[in-house]
N, C-alpha and C. Protein backbone atom coordinates (compact mmCIF):
# COMPACT_ATOMS: atom_id res chain seq x y z
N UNK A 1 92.90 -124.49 162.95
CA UNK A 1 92.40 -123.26 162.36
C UNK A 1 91.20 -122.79 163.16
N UNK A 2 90.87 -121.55 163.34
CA UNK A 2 89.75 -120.89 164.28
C UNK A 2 88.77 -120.83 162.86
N UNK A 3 87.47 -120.84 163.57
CA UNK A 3 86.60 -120.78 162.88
C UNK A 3 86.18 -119.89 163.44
N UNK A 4 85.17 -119.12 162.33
CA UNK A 4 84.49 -118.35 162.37
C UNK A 4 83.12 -118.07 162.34
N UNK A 5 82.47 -117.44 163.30
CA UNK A 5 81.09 -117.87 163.46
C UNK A 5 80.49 -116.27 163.21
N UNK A 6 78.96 -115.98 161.94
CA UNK A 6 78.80 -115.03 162.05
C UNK A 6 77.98 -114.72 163.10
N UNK A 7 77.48 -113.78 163.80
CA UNK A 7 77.09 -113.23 165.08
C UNK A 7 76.70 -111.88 165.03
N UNK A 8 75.01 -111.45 164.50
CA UNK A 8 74.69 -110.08 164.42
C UNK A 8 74.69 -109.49 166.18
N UNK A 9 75.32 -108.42 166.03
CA UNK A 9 75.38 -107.51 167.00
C UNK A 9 74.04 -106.78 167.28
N UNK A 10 73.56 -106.67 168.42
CA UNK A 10 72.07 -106.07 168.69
C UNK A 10 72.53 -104.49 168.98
N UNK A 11 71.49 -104.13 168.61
CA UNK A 11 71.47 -102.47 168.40
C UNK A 11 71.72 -101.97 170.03
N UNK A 12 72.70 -100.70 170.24
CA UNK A 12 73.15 -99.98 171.25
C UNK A 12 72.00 -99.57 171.46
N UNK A 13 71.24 -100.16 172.27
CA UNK A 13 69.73 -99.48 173.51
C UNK A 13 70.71 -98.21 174.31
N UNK A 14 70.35 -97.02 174.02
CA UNK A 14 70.84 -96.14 174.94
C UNK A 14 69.90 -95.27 175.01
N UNK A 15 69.64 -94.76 177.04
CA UNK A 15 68.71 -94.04 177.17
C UNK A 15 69.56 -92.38 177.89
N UNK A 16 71.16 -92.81 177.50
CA UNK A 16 71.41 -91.44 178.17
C UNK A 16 71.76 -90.30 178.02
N UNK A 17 70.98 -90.17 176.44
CA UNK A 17 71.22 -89.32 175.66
C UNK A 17 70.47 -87.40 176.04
N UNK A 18 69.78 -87.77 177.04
CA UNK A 18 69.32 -87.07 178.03
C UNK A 18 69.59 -86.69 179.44
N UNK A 19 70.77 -86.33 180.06
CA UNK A 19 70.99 -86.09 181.36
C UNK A 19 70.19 -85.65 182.07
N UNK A 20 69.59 -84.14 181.25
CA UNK A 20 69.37 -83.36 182.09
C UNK A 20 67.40 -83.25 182.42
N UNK A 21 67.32 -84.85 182.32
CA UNK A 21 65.80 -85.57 182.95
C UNK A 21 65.79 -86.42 183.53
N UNK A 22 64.83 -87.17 183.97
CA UNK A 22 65.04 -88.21 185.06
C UNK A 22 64.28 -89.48 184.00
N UNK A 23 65.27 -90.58 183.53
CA UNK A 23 64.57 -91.26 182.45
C UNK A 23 63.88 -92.63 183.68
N UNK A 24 62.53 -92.22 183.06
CA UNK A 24 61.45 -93.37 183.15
C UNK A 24 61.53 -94.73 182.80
N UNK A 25 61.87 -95.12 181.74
CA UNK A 25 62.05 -96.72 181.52
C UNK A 25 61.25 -96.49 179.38
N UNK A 26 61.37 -98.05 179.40
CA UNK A 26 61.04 -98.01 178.00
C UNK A 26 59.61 -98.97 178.01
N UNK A 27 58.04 -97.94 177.69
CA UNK A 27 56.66 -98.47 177.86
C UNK A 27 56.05 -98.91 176.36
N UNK A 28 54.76 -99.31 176.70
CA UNK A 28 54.68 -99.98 175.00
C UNK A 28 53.30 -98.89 175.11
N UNK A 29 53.07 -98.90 173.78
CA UNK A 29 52.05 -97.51 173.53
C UNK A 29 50.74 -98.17 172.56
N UNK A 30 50.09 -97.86 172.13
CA UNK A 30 48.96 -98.32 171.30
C UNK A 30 48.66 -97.17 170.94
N UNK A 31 48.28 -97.10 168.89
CA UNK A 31 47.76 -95.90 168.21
C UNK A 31 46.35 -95.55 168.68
N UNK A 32 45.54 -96.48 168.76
CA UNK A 32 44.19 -96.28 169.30
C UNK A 32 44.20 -95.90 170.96
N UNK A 33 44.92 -96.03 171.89
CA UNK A 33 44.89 -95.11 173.02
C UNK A 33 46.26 -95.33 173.58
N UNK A 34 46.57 -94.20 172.97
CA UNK A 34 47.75 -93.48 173.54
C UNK A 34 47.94 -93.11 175.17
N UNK A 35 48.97 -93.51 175.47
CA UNK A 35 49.28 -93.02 177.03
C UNK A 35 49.83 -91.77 177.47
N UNK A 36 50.28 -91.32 176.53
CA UNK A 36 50.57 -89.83 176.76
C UNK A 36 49.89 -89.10 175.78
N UNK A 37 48.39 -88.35 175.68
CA UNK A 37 47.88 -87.41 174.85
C UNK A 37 48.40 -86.51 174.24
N UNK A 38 49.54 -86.04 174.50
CA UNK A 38 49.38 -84.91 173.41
C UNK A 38 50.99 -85.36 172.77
N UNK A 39 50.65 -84.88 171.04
CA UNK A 39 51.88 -85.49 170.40
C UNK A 39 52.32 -83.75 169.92
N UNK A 40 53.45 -83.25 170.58
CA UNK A 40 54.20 -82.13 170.66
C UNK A 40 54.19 -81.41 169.62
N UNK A 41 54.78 -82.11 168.54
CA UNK A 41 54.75 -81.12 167.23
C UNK A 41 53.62 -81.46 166.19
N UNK A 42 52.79 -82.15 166.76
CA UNK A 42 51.78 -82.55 165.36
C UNK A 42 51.36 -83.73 165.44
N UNK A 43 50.28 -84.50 164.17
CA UNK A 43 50.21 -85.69 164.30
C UNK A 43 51.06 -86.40 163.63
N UNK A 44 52.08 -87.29 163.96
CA UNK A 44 52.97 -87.92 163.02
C UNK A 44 54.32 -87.42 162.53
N UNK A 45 54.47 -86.66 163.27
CA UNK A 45 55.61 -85.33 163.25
C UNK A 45 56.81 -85.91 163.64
N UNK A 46 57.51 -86.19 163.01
CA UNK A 46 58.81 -87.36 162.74
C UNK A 46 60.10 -86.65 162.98
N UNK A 47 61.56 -87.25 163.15
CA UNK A 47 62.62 -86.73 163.25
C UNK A 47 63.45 -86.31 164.54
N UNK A 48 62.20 -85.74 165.66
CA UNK A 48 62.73 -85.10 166.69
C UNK A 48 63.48 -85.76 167.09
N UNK A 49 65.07 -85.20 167.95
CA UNK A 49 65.05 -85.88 168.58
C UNK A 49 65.00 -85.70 170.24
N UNK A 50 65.59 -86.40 171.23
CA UNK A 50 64.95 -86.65 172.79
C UNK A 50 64.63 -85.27 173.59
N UNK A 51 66.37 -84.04 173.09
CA UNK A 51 66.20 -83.15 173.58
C UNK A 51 64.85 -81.76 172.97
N UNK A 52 64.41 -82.34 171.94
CA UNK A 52 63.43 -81.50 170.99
C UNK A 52 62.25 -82.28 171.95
N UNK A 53 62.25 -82.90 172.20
CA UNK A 53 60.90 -83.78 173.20
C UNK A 53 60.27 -83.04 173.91
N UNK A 54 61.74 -83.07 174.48
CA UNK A 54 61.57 -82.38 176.04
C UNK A 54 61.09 -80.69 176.15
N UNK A 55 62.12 -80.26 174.84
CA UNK A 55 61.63 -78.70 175.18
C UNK A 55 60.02 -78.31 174.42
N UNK A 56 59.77 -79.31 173.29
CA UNK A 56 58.63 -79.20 173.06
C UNK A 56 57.57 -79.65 174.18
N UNK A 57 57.64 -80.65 174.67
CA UNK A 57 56.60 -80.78 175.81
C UNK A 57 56.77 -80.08 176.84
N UNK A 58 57.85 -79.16 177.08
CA UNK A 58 57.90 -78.50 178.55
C UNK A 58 57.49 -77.24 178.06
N UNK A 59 57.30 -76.20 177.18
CA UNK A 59 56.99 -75.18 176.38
C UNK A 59 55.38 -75.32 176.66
N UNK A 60 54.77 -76.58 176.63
CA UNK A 60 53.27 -76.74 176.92
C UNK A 60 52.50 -76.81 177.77
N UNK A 61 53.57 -77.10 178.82
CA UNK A 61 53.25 -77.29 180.12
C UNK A 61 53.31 -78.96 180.73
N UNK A 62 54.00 -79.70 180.20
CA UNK A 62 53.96 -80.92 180.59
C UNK A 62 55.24 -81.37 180.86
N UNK A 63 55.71 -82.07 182.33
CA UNK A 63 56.57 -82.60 182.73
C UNK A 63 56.98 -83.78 182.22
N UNK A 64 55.96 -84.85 181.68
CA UNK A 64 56.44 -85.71 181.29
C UNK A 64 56.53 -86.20 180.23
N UNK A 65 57.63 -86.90 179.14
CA UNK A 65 57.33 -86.44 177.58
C UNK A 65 58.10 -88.09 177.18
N UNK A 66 57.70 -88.44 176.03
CA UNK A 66 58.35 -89.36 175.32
C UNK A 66 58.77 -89.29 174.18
N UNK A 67 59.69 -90.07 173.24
CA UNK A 67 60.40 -90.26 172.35
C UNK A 67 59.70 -91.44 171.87
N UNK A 68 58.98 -91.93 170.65
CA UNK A 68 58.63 -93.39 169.92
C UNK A 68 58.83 -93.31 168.65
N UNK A 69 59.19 -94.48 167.94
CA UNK A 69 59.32 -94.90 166.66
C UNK A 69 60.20 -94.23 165.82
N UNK A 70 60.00 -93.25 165.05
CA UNK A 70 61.50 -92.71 164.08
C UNK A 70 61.41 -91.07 164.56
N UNK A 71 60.96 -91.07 166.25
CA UNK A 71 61.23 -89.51 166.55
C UNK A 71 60.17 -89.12 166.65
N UNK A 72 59.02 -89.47 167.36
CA UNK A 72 57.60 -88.90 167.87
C UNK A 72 57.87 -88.49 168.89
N UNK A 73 57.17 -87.36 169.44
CA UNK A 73 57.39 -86.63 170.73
C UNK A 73 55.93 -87.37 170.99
N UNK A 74 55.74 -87.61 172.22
CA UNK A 74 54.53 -87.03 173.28
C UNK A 74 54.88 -86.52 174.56
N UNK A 75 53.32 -86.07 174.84
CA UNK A 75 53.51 -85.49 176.63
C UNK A 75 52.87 -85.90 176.91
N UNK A 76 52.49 -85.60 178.75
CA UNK A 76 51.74 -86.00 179.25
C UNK A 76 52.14 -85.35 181.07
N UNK A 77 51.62 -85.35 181.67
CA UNK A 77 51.73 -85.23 183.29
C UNK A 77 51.34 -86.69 184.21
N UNK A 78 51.94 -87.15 185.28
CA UNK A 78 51.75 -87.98 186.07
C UNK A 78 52.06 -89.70 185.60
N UNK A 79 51.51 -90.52 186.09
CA UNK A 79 52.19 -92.03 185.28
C UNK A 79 51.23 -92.41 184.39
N UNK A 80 50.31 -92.19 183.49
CA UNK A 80 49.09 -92.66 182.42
C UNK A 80 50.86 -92.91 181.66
N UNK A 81 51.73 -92.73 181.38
CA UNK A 81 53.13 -93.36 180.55
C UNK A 81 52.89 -94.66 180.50
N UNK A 82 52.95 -95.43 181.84
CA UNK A 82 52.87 -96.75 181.85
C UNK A 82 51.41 -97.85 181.76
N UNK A 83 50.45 -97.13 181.12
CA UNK A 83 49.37 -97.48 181.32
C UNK A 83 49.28 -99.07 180.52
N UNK A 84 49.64 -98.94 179.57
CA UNK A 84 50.15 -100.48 178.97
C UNK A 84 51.01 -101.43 179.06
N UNK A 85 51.71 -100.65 179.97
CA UNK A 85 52.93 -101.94 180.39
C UNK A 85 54.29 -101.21 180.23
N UNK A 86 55.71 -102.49 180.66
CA UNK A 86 56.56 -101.96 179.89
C UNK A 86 57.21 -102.74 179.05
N UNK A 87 57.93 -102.10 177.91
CA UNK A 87 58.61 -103.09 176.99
C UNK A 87 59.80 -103.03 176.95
N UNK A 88 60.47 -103.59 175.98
CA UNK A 88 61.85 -104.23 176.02
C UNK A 88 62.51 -103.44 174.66
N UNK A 89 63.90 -103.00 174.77
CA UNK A 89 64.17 -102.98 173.58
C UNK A 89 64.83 -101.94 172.86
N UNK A 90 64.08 -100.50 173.60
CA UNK A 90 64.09 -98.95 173.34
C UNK A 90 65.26 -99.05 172.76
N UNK A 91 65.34 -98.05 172.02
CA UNK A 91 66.46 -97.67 171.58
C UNK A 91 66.44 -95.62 171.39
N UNK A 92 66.47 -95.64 172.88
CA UNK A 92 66.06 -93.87 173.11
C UNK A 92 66.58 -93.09 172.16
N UNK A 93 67.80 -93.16 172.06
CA UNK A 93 68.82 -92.32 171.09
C UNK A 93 68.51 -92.29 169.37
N UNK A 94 68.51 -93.78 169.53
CA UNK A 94 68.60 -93.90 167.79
C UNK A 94 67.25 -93.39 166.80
N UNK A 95 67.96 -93.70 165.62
CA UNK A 95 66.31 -93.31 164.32
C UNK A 95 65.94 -93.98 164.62
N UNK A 96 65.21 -94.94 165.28
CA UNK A 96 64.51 -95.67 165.70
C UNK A 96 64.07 -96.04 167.06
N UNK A 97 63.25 -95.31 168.00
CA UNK A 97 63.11 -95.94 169.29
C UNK A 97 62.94 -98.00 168.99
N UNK A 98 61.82 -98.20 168.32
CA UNK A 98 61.05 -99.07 168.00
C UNK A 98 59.81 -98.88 167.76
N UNK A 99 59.01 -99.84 167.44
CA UNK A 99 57.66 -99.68 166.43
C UNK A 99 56.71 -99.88 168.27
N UNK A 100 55.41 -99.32 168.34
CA UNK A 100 54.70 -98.91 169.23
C UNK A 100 55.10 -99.72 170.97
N UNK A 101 56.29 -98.58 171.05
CA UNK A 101 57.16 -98.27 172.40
C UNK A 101 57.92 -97.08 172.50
N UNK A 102 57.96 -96.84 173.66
CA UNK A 102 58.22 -95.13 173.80
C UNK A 102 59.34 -95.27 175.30
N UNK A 103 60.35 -94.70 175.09
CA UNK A 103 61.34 -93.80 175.87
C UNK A 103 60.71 -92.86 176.63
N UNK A 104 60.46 -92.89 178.27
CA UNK A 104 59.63 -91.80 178.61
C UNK A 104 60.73 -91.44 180.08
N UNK A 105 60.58 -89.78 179.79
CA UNK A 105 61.42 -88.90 180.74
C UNK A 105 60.43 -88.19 181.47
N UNK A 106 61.15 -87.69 182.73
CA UNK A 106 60.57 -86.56 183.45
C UNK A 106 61.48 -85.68 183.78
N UNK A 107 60.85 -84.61 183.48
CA UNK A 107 61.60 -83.39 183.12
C UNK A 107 61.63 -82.35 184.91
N UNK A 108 62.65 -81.43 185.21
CA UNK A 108 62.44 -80.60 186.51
C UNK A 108 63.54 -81.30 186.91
N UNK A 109 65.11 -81.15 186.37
CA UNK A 109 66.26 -81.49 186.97
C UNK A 109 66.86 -80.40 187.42
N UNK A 110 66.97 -80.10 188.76
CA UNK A 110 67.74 -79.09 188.84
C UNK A 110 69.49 -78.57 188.49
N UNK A 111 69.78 -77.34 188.19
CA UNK A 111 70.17 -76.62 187.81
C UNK A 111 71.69 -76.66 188.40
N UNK A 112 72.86 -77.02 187.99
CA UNK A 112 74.00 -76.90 189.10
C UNK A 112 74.46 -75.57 189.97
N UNK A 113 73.97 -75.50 191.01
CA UNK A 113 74.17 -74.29 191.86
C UNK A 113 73.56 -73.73 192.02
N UNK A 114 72.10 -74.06 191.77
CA UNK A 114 71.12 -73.39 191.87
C UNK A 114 69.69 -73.76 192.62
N UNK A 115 68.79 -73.55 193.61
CA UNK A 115 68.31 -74.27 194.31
C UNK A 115 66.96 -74.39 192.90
N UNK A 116 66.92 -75.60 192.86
CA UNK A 116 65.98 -76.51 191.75
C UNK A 116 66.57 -75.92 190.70
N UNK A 117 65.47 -75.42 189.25
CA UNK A 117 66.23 -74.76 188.40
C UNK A 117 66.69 -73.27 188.39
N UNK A 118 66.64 -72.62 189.22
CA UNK A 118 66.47 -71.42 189.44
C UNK A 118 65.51 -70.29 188.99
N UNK A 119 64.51 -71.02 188.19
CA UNK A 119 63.55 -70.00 188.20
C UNK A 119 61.94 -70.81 188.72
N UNK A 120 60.93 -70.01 188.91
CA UNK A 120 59.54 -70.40 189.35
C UNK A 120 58.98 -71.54 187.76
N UNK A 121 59.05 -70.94 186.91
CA UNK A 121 58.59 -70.83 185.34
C UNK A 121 59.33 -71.87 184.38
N UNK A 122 60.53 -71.93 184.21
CA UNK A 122 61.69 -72.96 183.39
C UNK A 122 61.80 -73.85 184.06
N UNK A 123 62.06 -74.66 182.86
CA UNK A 123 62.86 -75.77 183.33
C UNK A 123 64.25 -75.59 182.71
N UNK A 124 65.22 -76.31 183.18
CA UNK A 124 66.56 -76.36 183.39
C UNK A 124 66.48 -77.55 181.94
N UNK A 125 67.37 -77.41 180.85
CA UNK A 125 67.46 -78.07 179.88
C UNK A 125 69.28 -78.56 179.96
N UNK A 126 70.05 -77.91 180.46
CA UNK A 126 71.04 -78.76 180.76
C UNK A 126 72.31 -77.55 179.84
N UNK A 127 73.49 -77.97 180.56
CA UNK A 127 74.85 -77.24 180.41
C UNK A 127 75.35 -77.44 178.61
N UNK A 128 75.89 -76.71 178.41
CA UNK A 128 75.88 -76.87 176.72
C UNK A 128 76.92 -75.66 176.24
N UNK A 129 78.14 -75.99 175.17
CA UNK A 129 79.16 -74.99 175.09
C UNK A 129 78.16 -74.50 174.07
N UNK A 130 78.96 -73.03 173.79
CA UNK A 130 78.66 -71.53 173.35
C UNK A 130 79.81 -71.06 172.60
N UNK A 131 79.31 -70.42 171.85
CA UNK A 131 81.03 -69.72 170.77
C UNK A 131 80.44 -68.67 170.67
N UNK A 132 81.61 -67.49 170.47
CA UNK A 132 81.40 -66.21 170.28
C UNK A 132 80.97 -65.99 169.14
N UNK A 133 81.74 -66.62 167.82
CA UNK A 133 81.69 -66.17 166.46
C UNK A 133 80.28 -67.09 165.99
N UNK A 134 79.60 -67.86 166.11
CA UNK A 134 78.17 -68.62 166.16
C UNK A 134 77.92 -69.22 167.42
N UNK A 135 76.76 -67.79 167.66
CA UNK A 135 76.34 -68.28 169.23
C UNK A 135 75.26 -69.24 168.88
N UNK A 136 74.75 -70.18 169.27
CA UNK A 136 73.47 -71.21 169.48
C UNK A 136 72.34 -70.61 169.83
N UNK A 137 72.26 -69.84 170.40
CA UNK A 137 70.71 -68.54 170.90
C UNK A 137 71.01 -67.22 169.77
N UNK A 138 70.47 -66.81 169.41
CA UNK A 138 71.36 -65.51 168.37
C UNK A 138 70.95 -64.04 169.36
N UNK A 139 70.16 -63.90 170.18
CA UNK A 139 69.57 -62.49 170.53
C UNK A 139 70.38 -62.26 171.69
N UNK A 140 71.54 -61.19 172.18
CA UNK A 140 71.82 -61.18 173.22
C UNK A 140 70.92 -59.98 174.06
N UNK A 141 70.82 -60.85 175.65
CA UNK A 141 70.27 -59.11 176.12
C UNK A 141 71.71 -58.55 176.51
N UNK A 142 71.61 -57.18 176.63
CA UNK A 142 72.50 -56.02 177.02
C UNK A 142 73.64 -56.48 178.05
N UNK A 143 74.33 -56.68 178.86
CA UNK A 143 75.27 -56.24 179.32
C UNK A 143 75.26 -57.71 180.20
N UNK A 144 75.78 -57.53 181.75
CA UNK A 144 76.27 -58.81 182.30
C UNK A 144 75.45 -58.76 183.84
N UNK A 145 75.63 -59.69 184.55
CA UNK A 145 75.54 -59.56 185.80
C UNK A 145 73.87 -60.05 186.34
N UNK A 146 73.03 -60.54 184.80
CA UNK A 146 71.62 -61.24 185.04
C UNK A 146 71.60 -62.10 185.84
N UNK A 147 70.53 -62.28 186.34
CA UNK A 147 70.05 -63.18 186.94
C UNK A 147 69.18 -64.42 186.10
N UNK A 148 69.15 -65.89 186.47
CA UNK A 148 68.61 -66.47 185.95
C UNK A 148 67.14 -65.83 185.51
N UNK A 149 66.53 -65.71 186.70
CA UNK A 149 64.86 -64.77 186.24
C UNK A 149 64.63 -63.42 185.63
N UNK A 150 65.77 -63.11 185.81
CA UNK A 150 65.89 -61.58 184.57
C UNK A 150 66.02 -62.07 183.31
N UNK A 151 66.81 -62.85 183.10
CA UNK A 151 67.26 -63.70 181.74
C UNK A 151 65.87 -63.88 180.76
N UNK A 152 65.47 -64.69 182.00
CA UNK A 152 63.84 -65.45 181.79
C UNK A 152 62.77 -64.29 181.04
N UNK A 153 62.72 -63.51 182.19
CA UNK A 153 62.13 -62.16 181.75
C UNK A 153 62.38 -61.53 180.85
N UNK A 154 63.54 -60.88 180.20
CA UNK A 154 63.87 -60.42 179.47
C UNK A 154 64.11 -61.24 178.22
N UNK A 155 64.03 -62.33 177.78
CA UNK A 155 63.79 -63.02 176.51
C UNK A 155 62.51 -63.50 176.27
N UNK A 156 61.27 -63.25 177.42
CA UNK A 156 59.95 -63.35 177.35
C UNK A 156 59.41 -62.39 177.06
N UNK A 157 59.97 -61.09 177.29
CA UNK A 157 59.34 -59.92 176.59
C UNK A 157 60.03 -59.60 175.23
N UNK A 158 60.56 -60.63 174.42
CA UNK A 158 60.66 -60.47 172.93
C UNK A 158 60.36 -61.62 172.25
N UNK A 159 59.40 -62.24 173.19
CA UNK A 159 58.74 -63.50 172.86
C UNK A 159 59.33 -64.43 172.06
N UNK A 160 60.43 -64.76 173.28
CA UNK A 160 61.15 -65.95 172.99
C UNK A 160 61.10 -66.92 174.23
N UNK A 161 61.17 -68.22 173.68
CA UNK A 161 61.05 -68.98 174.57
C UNK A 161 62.10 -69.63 174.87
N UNK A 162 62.86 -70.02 174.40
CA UNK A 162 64.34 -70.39 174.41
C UNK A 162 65.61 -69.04 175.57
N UNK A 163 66.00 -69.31 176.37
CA UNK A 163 67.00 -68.57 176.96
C UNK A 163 68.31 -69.34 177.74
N UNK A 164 69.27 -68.82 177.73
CA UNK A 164 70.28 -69.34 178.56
C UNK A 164 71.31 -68.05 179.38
N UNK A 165 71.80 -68.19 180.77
CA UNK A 165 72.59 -67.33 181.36
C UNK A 165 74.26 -68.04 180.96
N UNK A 166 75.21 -67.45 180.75
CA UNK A 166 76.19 -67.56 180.54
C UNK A 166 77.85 -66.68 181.57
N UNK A 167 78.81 -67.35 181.22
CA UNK A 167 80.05 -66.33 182.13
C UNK A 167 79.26 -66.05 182.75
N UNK A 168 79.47 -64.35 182.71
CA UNK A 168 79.41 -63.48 184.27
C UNK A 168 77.66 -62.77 183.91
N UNK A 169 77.02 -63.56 183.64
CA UNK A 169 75.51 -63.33 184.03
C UNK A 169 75.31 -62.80 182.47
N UNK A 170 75.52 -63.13 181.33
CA UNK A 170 75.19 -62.78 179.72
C UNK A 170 74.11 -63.42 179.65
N UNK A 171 73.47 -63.24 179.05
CA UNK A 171 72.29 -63.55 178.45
C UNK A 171 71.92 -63.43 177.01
N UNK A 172 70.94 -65.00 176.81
CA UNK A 172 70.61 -65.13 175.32
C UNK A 172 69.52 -65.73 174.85
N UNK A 173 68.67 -65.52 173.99
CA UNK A 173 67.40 -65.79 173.88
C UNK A 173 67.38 -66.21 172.89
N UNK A 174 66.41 -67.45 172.10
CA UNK A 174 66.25 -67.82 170.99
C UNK A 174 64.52 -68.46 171.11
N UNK A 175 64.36 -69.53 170.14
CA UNK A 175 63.18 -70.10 170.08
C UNK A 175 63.29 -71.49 169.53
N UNK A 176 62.35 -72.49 169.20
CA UNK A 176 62.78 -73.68 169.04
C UNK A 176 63.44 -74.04 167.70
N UNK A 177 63.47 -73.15 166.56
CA UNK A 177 63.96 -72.99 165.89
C UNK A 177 65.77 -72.74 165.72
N UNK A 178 65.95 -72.72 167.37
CA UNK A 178 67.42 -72.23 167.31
C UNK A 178 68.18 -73.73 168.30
N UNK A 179 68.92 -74.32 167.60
CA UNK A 179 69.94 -75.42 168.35
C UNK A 179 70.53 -74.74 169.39
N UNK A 180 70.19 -74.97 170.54
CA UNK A 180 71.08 -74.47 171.52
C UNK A 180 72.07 -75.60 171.83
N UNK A 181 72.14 -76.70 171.30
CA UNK A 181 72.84 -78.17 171.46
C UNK A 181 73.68 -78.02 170.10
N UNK A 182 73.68 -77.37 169.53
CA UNK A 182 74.93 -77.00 168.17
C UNK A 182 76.33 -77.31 168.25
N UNK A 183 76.58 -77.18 169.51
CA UNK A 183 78.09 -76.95 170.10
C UNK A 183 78.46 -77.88 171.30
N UNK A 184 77.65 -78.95 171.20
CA UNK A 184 77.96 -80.26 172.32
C UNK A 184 77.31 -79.72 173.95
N UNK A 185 77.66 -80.80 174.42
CA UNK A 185 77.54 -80.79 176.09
C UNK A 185 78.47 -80.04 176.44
N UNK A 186 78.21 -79.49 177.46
CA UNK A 186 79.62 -78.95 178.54
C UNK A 186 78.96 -79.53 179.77
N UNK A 187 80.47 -79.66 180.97
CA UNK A 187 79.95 -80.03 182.29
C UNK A 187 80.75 -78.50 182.70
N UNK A 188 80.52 -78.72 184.09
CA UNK A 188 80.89 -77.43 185.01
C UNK A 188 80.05 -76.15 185.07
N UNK A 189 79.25 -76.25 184.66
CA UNK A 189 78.12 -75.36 184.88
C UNK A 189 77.63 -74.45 186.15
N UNK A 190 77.91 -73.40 186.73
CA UNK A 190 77.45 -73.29 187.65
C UNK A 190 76.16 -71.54 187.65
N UNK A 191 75.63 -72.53 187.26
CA UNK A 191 74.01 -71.64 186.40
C UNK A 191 73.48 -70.85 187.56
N UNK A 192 73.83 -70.29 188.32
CA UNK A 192 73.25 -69.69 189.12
C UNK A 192 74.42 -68.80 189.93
N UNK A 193 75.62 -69.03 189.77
CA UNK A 193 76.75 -68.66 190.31
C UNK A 193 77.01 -67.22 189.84
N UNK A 194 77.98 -66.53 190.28
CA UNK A 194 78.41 -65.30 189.39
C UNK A 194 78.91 -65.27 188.41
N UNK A 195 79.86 -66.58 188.00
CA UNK A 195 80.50 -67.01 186.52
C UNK A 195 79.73 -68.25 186.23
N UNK A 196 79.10 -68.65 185.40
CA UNK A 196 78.41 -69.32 184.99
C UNK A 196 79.85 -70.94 184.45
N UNK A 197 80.75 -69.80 183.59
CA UNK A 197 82.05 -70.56 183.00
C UNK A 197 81.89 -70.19 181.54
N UNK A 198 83.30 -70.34 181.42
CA UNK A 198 83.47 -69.38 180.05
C UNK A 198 83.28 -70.47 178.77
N UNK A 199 82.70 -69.56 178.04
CA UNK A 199 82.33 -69.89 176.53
C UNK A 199 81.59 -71.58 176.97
N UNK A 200 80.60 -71.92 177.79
CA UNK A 200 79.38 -72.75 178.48
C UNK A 200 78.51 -71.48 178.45
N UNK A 201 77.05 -72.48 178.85
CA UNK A 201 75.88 -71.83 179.20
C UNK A 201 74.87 -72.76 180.04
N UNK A 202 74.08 -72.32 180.58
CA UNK A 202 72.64 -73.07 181.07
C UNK A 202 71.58 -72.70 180.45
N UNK A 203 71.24 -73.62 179.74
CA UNK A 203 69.70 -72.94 179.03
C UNK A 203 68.70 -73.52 179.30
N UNK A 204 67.70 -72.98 179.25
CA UNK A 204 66.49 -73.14 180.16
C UNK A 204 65.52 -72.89 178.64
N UNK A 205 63.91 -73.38 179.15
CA UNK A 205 62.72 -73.11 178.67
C UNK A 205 61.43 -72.61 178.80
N UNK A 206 61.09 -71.72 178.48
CA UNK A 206 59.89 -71.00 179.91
C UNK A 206 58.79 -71.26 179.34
N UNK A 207 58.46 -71.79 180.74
CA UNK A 207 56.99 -72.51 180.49
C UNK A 207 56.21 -71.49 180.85
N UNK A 208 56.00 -70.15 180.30
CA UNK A 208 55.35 -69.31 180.79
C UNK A 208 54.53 -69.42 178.85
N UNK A 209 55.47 -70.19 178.35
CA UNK A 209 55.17 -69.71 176.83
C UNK A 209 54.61 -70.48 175.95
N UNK A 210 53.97 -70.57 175.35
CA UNK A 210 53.33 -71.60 174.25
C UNK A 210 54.17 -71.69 173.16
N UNK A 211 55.59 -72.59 173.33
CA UNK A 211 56.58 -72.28 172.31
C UNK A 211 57.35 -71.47 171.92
């Protein structure tokens, strides 16, 4: 007869719930001095998750951002990330990174087809499907044939910070309030091209904006 042995399974550590950054590793953090200063949405501001990180810390001006404990954002610029070491364990994705350790990315991935992200100002947040009947951005601008930096422009002058180019150069603007991740990943993206690809988008975040 086989016996049976019980055997807890360790939690799926996954950090690649983020493509469209360059992931750092998993660092250990301390409440009394923090390695990345600024905490994105608040003090203690719970839930986010990796891709809310990112666009909250890139909205501020900071390239480099983390994920800790049940969904803390921080930022920060340059390596002060690793100032304590690194630890073991992360669990980037889940309700739970772990208790004082942080998931840390760097953000400025370029854009498919586009030289860096295609604009001076955004960053490139990554390829993502789109539906006609519930779009993920709700504001369209006018007609077709934008350019990534028109896009940019033109959803910054209705003070939005959220934008994406789509198909044949559409354009759409929202704010952090709006899931542009509603409708999954897409690959084939070509964000800078004349068809972008149908019912996909590239959406971007302009760091021209304080949110």
């Amino acid at each position: 007869a086989s016996s049976s042995s019980s055997v807890s399974s360790p939690r799926t550590l996954q950090s690649s719930c983020l493509p469209s950054a360059t992931y750092l590793g998993c660092y250990a953090n301390k409440n009394s001095d923090r390695a990345l200063p600024l905490e994105a949405f608040g003090p203690k501001s719970r839930g986010h998750t990796a891709q809310e990180c990112q666009a909250g810390c890139l909205s501020r001006g900071y390239t480099v951002f983390a994920r800790e404990f049940k969904g803390q954002c921080f930022c920060g610029n340059g390596s002060d990330y690793a100032k304590h070491g690194v630890a073991m364990g992360c669990d980037c994705c889940g309700d739970n990174v772990g208790a004082s350790r942080f998931c840390a990315w760097e953000a400025g991935a370029s854009a498919p087809g586009c030289d860096g992200s295609g604009s001076d100002h955004s960053a490139y947040l990554g390829c993502y499907a789109n539906r006609k009947n519930d779009r993920a951005l709700p504001v369209q601008v006018p007609g077709k044939g934008h350019t990534v930096m028109e896009c940019e422009q033109a959803c910054e002058a209705m003070g939005m910070s959220r934008f994406a180019r789509e198909w044949k150069g559409q354009c759409f603007c929202g704010n952090e309030s709006h899931d542009y991740t509603k409708h999954g990943r897409e690959t084939g993206c070509d964000c800078c091209g004349d068809n972008v690809g149908g019912n996909k988008m590239c959406v971007y975040v302009n760091g021209n904006m304080n949110r």
